[in-house]
C-alpha atoms as a PDB file:
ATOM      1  CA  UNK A   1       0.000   0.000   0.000  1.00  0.00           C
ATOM      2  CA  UNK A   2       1.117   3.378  -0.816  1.00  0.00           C
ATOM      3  CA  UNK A   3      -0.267   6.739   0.270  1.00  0.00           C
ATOM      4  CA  UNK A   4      -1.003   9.462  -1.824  1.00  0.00           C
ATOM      5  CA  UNK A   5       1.088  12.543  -1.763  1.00  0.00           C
ATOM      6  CA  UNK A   6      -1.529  14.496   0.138  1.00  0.00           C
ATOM      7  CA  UNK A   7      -1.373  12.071   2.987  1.00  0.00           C
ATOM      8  CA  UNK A   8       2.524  11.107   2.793  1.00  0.00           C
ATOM      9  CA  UNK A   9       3.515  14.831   3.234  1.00  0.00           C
ATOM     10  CA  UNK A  10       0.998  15.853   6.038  1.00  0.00           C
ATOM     11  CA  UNK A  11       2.268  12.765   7.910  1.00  0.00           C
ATOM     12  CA  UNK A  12       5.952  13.990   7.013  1.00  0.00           C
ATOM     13  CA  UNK A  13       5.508  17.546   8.127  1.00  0.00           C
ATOM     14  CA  UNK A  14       3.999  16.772  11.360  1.00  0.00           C
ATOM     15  CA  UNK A  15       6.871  13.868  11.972  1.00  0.00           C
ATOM     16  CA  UNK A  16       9.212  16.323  11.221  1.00  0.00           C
ATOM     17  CA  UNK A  17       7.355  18.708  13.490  1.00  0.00           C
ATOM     18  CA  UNK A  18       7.105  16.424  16.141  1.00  0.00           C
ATOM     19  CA  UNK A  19      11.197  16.293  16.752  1.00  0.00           C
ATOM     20  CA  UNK A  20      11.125  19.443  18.373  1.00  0.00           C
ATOM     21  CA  UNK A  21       6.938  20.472  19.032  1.00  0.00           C
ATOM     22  CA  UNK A  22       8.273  23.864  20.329  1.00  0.00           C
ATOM     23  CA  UNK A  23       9.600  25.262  17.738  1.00  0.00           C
ATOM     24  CA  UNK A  24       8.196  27.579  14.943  1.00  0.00           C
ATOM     25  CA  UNK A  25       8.505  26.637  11.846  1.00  0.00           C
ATOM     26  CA  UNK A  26       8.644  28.566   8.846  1.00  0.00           C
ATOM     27  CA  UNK A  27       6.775  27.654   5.919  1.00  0.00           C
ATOM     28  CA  UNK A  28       9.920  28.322   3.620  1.00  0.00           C
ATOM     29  CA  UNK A  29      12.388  26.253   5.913  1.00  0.00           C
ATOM     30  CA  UNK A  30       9.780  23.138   5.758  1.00  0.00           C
ATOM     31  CA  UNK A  31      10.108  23.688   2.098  1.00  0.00           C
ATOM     32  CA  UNK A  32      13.616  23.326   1.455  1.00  0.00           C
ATOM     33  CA  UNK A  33      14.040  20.655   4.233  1.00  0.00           C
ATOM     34  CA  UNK A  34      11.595  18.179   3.469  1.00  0.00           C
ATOM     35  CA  UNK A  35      11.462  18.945  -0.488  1.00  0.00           C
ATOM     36  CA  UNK A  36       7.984  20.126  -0.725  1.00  0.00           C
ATOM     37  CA  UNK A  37       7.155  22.632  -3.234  1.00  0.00           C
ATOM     38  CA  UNK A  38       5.790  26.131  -1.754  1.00  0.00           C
ATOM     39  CA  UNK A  39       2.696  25.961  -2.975  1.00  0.00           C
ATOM     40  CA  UNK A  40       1.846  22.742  -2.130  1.00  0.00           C
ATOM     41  CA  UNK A  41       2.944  22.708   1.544  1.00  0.00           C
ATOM     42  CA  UNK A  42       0.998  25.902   2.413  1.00  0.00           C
ATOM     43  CA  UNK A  43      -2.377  24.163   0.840  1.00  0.00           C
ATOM     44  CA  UNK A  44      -1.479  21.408   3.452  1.00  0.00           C
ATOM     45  CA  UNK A  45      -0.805  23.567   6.283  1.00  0.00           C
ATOM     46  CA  UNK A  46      -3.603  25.415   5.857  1.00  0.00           C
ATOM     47  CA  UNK A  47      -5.442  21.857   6.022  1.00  0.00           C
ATOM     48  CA  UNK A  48      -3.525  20.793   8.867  1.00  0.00           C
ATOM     49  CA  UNK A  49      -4.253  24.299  10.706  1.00  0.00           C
ATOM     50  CA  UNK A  50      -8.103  23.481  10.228  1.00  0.00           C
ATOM     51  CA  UNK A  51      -7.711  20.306  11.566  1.00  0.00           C
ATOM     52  CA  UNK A  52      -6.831  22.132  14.825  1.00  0.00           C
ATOM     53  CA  UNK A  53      -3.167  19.984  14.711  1.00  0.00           C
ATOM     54  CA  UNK A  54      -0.911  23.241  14.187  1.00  0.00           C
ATOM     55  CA  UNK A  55      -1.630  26.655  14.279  1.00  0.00           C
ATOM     56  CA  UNK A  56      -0.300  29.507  12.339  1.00  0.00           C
ATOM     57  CA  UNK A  57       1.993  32.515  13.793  1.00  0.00           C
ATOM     58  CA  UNK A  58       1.812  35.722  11.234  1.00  0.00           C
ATOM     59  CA  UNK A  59       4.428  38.682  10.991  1.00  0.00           C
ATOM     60  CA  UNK A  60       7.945  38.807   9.967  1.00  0.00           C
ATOM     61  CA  UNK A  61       8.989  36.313  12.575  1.00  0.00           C
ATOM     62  CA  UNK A  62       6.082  33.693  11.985  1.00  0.00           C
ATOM     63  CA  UNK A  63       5.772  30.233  11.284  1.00  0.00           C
ATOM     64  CA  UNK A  64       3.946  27.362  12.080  1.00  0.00           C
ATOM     65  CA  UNK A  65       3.577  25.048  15.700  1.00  0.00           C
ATOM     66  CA  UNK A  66       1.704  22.773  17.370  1.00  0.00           C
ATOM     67  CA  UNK A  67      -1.679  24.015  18.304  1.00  0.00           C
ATOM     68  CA  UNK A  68      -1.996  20.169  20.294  1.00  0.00           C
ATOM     69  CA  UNK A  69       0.860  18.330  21.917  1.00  0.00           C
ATOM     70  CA  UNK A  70       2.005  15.346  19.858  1.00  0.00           C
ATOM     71  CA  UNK A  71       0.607  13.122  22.197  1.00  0.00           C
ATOM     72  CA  UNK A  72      -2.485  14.025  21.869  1.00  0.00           C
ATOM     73  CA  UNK A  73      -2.305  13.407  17.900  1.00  0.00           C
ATOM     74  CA  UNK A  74      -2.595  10.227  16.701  1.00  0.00           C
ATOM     75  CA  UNK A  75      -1.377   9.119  13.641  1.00  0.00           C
ATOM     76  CA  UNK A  76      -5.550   7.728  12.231  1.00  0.00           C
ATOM     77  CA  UNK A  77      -6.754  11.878  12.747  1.00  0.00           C
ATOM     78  CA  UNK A  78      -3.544  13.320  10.577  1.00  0.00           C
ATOM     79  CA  UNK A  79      -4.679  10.903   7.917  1.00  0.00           C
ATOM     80  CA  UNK A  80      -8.602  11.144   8.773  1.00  0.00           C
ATOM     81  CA  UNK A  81      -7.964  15.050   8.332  1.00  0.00           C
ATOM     82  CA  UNK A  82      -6.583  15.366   5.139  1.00  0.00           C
ATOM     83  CA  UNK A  83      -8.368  12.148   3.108  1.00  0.00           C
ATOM     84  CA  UNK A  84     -10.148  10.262   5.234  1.00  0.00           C
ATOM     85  CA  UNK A  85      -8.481   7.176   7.362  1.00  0.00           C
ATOM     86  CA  UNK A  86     -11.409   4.544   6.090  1.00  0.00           C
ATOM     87  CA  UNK A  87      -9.680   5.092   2.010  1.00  0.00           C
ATOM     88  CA  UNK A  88      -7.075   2.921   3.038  1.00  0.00           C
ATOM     89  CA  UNK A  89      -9.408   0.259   4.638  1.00  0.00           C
ATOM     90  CA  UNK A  90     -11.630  -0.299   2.075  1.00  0.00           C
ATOM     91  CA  UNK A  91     -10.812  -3.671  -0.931  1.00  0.00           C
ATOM     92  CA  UNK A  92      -7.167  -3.447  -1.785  1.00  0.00           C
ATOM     93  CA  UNK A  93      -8.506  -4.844  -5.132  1.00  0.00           C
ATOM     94  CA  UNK A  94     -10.986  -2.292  -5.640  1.00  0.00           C
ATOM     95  CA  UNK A  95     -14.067  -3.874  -4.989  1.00  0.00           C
ATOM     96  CA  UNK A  96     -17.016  -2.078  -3.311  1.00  0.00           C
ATOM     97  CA  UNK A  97     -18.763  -4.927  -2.739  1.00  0.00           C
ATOM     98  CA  UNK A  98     -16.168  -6.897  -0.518  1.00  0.00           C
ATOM     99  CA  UNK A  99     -16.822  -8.531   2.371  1.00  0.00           C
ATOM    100  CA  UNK A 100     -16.669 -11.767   5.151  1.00  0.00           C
ATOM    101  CA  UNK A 101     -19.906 -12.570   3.085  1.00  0.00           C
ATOM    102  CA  UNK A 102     -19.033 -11.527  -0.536  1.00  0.00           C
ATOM    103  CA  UNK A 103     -15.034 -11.713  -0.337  1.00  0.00           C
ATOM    104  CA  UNK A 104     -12.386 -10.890  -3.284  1.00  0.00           C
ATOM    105  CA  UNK A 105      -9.548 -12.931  -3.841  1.00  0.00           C
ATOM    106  CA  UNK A 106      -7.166 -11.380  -1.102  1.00  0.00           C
ATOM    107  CA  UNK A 107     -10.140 -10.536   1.230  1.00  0.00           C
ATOM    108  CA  UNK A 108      -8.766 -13.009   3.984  1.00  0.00           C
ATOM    109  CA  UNK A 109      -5.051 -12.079   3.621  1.00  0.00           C
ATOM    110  CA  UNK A 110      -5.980  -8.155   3.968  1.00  0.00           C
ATOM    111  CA  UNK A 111      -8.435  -8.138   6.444  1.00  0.00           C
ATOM    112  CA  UNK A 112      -5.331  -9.777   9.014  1.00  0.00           C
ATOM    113  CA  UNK A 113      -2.996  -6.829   7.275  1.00  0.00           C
ATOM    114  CA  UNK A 114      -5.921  -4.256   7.572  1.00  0.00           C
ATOM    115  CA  UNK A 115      -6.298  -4.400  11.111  1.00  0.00           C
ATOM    116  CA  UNK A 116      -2.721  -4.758  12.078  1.00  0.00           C
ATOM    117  CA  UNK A 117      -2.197  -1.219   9.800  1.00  0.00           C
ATOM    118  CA  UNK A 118      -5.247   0.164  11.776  1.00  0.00           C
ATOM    119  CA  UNK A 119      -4.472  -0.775  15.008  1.00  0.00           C
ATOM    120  CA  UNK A 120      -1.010   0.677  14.726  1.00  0.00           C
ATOM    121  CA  UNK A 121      -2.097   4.172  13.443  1.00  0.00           C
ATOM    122  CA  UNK A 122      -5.164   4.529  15.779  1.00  0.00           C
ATOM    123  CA  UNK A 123      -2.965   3.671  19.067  1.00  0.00           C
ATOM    124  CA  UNK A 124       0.076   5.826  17.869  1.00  0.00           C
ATOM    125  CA  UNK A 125       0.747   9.396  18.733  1.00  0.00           C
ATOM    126  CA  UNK A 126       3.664  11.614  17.166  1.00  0.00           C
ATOM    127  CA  UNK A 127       4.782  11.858  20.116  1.00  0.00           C
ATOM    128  CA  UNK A 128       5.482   7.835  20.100  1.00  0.00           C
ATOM    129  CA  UNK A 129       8.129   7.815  17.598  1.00  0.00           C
ATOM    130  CA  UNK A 130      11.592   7.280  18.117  1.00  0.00           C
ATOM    131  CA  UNK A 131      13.394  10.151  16.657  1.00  0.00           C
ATOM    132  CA  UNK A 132      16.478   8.822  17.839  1.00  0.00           C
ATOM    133  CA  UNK A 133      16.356   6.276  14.872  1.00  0.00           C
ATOM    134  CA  UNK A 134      14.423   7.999  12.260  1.00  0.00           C
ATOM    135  CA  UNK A 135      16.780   9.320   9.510  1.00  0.00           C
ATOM    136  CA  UNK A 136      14.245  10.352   6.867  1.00  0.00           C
ATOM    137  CA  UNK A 137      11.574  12.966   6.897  1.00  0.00           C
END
């Protein structure tokens, strides 16, 4: 499974975030460090903002922070925020109708992936990470 763009660089951002959740930091710093064009990383942290995750500081001297401790963010609501966490819980084949009683091919063989992937990203926090071992943003 992949995520889309939308959803890869919110989660980056707010990792990246999460390393030092005092900070401020500004929009054009975020750009260059974590490769995201302008354009696109204001849309999302306007998104993100809304979400009530980070909140913007204007003026010469502004940026972005955390509006809620990372511990109080888990990783389902970053996701749920931007696309919607059920997208990547629905068929991985595509299927709207699948189901226990009307299954696809890999319907078994997901649903044990599915809710390992879902259990992991609705009990996890940014704040659970282990930045000492993280090397990519």
């Amino acid at each position: 499974m992949k995520f889309t763009k939308t959803t890869e660089y919110s989660l980056r951002i707010l990792c990246y975030m999460a390393q030092e959740p005092e900070k401020l930091y500004a929009a054009r710093f975020l750009v260059e460090t974590l490769q995201i064009s302008d354009k696109y990383l204001r849309r999302l942290m306007t998104d993100l903002t809304r979400a009530g995750f980070i909140k913007s500081v204007h003026g010469r001297d502004g940026g972005y922070s955390f509006n809620k401790k990372p511990s109080k963010i888990y990783l389902w609501e970053i996701i749920d925020s931007v696309e919607g966490f059920d997208k990547y819980l629905e068929c991985v084949l595509g299927f709207k109708t699948c189901s226990d009683e009307n299954p696809c091919s890999l319907h078994n063989l997901w649903i044990k992936t599915r809710d390992q992937f879902k259990n992991s990203f609705i009990t996890s926090t940014l704040a659970d990470l282990n930045f000492d071992t993280i090397l990519k943003f």
